[in-house]
Protein backbone atom coordinates (compact mmCIF):
# COMPACT_ATOMS: atom_id res chain seq x y z
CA UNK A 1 -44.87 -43.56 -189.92
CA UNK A 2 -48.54 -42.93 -188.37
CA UNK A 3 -48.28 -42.78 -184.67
CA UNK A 4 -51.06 -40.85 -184.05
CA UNK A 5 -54.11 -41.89 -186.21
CA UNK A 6 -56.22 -39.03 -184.71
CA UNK A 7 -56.36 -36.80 -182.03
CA UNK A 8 -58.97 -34.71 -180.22
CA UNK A 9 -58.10 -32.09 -177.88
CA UNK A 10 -55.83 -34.03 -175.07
CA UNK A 11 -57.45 -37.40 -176.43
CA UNK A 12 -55.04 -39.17 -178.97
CA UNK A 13 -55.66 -42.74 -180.71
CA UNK A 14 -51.94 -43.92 -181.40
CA UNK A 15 -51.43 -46.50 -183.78
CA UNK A 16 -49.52 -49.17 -181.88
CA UNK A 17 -52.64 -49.51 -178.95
CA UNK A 18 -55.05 -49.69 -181.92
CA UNK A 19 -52.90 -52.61 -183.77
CA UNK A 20 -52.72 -54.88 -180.44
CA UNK A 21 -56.19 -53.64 -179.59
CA UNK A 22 -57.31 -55.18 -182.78
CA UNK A 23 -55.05 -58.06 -183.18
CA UNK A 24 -56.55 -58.80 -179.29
CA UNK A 25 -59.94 -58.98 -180.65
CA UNK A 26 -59.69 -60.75 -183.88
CA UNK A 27 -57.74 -63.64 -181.77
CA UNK A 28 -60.58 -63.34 -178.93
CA UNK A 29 -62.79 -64.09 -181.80
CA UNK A 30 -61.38 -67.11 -183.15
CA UNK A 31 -60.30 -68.34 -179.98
CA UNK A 32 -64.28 -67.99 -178.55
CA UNK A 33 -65.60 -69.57 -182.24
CA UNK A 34 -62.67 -72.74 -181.91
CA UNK A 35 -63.58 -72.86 -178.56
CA UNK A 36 -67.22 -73.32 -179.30
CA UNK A 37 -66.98 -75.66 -182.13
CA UNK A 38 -64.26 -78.40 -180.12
CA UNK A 39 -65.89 -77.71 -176.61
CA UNK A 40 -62.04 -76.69 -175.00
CA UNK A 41 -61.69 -74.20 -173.58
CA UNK A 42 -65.46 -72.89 -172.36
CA UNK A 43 -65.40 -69.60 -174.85
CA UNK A 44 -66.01 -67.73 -171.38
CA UNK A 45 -62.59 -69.17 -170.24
CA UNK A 46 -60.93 -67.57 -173.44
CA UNK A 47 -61.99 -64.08 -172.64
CA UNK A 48 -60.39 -64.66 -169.21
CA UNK A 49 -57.65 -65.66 -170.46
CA UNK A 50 -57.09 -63.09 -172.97
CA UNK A 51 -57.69 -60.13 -170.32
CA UNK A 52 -55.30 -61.73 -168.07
CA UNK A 53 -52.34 -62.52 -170.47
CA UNK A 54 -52.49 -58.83 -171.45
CA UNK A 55 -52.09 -57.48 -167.91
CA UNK A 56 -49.54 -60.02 -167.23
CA UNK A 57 -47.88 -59.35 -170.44
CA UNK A 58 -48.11 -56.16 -170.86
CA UNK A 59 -46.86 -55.49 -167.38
CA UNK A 60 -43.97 -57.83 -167.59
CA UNK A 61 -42.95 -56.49 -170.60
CA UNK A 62 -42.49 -52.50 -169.49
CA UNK A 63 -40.76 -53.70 -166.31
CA UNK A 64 -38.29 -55.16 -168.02
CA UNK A 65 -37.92 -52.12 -170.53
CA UNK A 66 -37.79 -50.17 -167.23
CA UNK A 67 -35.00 -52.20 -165.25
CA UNK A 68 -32.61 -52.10 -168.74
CA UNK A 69 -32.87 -48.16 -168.43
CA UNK A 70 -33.17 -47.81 -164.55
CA UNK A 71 -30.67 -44.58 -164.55
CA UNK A 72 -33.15 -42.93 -167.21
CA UNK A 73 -36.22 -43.70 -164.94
CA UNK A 74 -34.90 -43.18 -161.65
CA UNK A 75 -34.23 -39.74 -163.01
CA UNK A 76 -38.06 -39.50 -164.26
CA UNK A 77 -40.08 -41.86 -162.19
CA UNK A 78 -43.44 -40.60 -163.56
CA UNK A 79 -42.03 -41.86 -166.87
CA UNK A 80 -42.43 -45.35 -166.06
CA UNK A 81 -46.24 -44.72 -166.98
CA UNK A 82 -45.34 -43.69 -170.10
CA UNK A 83 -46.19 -46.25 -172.05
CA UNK A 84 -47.52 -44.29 -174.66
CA UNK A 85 -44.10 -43.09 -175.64
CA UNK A 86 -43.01 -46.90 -176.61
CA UNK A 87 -40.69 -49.41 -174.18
CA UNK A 88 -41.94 -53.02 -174.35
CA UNK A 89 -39.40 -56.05 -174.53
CA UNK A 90 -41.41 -58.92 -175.82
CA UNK A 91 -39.05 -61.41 -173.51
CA UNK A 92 -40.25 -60.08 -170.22
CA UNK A 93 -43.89 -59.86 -171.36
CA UNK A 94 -43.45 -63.63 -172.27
CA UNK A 95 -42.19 -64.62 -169.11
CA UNK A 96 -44.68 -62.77 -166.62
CA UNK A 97 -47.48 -63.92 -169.39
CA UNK A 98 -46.84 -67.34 -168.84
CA UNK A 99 -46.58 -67.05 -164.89
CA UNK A 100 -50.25 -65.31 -165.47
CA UNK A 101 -51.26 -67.68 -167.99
CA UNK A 102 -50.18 -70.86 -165.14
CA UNK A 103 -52.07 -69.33 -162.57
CA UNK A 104 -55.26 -68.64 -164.95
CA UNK A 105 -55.31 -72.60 -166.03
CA UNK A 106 -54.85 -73.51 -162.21
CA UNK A 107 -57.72 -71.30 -161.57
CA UNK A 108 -60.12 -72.76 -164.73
CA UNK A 109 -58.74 -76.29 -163.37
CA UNK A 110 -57.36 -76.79 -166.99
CA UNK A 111 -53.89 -78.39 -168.64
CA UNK A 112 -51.54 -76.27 -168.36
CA UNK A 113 -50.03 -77.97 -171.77
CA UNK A 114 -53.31 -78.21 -173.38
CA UNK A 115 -54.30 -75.11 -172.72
CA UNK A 116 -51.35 -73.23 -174.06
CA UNK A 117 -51.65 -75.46 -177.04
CA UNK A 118 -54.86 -74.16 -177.56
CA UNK A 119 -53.50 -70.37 -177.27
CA UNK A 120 -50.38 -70.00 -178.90
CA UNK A 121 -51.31 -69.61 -182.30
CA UNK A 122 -53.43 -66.43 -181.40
CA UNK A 123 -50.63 -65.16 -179.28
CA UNK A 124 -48.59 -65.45 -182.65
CA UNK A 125 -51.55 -63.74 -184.59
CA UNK A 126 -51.88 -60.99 -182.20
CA UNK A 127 -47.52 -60.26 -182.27
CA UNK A 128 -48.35 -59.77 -186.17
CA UNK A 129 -50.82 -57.01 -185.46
CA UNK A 130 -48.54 -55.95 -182.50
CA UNK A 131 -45.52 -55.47 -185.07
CA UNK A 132 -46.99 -53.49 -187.69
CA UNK A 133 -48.47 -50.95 -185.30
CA UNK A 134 -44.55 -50.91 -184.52
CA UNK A 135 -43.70 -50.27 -188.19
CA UNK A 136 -46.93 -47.32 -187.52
CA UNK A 137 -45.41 -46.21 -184.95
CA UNK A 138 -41.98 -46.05 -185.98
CA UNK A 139 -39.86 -48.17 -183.37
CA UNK A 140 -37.85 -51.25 -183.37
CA UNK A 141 -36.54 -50.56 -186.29
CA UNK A 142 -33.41 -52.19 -188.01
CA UNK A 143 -29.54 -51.22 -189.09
CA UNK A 144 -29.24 -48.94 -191.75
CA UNK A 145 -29.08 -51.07 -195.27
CA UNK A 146 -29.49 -49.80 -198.54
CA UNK A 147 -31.69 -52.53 -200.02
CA UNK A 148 -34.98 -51.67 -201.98
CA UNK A 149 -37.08 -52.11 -199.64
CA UNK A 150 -35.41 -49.76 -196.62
CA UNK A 151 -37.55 -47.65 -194.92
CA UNK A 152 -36.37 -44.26 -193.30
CA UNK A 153 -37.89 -43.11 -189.98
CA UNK A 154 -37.69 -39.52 -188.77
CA UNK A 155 -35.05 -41.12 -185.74
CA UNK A 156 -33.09 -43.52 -187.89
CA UNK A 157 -30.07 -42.21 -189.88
CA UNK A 158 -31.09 -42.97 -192.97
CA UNK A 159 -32.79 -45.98 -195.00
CA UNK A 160 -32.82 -49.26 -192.50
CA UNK A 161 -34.48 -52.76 -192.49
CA UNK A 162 -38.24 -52.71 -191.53
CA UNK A 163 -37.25 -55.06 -189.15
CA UNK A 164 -40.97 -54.89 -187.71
CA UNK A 165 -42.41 -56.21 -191.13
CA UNK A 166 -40.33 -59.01 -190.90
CA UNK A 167 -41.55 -60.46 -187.71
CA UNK A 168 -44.87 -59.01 -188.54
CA UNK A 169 -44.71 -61.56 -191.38
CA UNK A 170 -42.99 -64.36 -189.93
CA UNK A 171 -45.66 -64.29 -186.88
CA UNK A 172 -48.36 -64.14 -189.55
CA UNK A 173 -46.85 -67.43 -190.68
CA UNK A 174 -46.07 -68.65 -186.98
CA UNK A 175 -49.63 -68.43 -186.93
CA UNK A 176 -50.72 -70.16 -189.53
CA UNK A 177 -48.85 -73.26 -189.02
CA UNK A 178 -49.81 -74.03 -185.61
CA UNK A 179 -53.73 -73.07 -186.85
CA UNK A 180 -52.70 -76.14 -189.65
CA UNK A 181 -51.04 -78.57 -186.41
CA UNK A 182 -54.37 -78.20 -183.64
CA UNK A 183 -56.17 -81.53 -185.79
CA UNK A 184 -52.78 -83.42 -185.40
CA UNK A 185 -52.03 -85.81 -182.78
CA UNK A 186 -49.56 -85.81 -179.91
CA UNK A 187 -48.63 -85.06 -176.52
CA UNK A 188 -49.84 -82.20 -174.74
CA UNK A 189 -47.35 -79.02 -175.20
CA UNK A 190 -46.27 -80.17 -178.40
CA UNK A 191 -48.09 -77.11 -180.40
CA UNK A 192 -46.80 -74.59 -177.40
CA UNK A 193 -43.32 -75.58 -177.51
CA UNK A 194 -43.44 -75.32 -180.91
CA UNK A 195 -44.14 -71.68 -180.63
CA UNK A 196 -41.51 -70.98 -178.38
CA UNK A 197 -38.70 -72.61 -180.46
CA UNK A 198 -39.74 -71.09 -183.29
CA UNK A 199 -40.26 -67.57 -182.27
CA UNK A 200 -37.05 -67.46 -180.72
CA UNK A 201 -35.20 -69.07 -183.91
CA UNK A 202 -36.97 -66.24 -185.66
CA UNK A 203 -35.75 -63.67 -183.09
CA UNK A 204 -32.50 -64.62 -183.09
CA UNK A 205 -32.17 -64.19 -186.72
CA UNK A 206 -33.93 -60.88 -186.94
CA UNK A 207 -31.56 -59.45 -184.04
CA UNK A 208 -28.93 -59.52 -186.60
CA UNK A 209 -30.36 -56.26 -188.69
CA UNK A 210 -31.77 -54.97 -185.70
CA UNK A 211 -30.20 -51.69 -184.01
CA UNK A 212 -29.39 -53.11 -180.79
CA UNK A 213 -26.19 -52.79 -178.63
CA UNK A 214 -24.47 -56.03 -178.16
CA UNK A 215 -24.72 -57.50 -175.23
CA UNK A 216 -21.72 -60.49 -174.09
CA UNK A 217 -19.84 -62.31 -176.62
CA UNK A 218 -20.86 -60.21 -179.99
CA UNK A 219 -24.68 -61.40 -179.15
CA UNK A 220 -27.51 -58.85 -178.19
CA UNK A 221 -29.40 -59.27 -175.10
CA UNK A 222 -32.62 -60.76 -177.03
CA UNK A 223 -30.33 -63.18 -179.13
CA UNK A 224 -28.81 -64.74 -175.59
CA UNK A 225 -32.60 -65.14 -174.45
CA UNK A 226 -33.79 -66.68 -177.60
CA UNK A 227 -30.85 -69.27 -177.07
CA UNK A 228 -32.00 -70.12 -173.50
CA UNK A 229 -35.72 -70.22 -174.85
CA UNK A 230 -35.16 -72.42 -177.81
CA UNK A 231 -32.95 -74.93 -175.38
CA UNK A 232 -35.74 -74.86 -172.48
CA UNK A 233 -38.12 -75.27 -175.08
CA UNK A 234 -36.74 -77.88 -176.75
CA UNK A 235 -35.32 -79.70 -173.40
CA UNK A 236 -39.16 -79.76 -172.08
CA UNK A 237 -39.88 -80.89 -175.69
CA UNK A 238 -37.80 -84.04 -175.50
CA UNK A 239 -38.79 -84.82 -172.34
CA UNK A 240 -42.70 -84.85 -172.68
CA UNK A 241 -42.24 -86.57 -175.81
CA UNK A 242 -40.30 -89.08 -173.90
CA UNK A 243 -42.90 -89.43 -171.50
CA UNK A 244 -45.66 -89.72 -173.70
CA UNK A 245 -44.08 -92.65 -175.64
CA UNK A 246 -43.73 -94.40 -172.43
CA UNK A 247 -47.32 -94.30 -171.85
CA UNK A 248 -48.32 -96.08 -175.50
CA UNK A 249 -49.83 -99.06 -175.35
């Protein structure tokens, strides 16, 4: 566990904002050299984009962290800029993201479908970097296990599942396969929705080793959201698809 990588004086570089800082530029990279060589997005647009998914995201995400310990911050209001101390819940993140990410292709006069198509894979590639500056920082961790590979964290009660490393790895591979389905044909949204039922597939089965408190039903609160995601998802799917067929010749 590394969660400072250096510090000087006041000034500290923690390991998690370096991992999404990097994981931000390597996809703003590839996003701007795709961009360049299909001629979608303008490689200007993806730099807009990326900027505002993060503030949407990023905001999203602590607000929800917040409102699931309101008692603890109502206490400690200056705490709710305390971001440096951890509190991000991917979910909310997603959904403000995509409200910011609607309004950005509104604004660019773009697809919404094709658009986030064109995106998901990097947002996949940048949750891989985001994940093992978790494992860095030493959060999200899993249930205590005694397997070989069990890590033990200076909060955690003994060995548990790196629980980070597995959806570092399985967004590494999220990646990859929508990189290897953006030369295939199909409707638009096919690639995005793609993303979202597999993520929250993933999710659901990570939840299971993760140390969470269970929510309604023996089910965490992430595992009921990556139900209602993969059923949206796969509803919106279906009924694109459906549409699109109509429209062949």
């Amino acid at each position: 566990m590394i969660p400072v990588i250096f510090s000087i004086g006041p000034i500290h570089l923690f390991s998690y904002g370096l991992c999404l800082a990097a994981g931000m530029l390597v996809s703003l990279f590839l996003m701007r050299r795709r961009a360049s060589r299909e001629g979608f997005p303008k490689p200007d647009d993806c730099s807009d984009m990326m900027f505002w998914l993060f503030i949407w995201g990023f905001s999203g995400a602590r607000l929800l962290y917040v409102l699931q310990n309101s008692a603890y911050y109502l206490s400690n209001p200056l705490k709710i800029f305390a971001v440096w101390e951890g509190g991000l819940i991917f979910y909310g993140g997603t959904i403000s993201a995509l409200l910011g990410f609607w309004v950005t292709a509104r604004i660019q006069k773009h697809s919404f479908w094709r658009l986030l198509d064109f995106i998901v894979p990097y947002v996949a590639l940048t949750q891989f970097f985001g994940r093992v500056g978790c494992f860095l920082n030493g959060c999200c961790y899993g249930k205590t296990c005694s397997l070989p590979w069990a890590v033990h964290f200076p909060q955690s009660s003994g060995p548990v599942h790196p629980t980070q490393l597995y959806e570092a790895g399985y967004s590494l591979v999220l990646f990859f396969f929508l990189q290897s389905r953006t030369a295939r044909t199909g409707f638009n949204g096919k690639t995005g929705l793609l993303y979202f039922m597999l993520y929250a597939a993933g999710r659901y089965l990570t939840e299971f080793v993760r140390e969470q408190e269970i929510y309604w039903l023996g089910f965490t609160f992430n595992q009921w959201v990556s139900l209602v995601l993969f059923a949206l998802a796969l509803a919106i799917f279906l009924m694109l698809r459906r549409a699109a067929s109509r429209q062949l010749p």
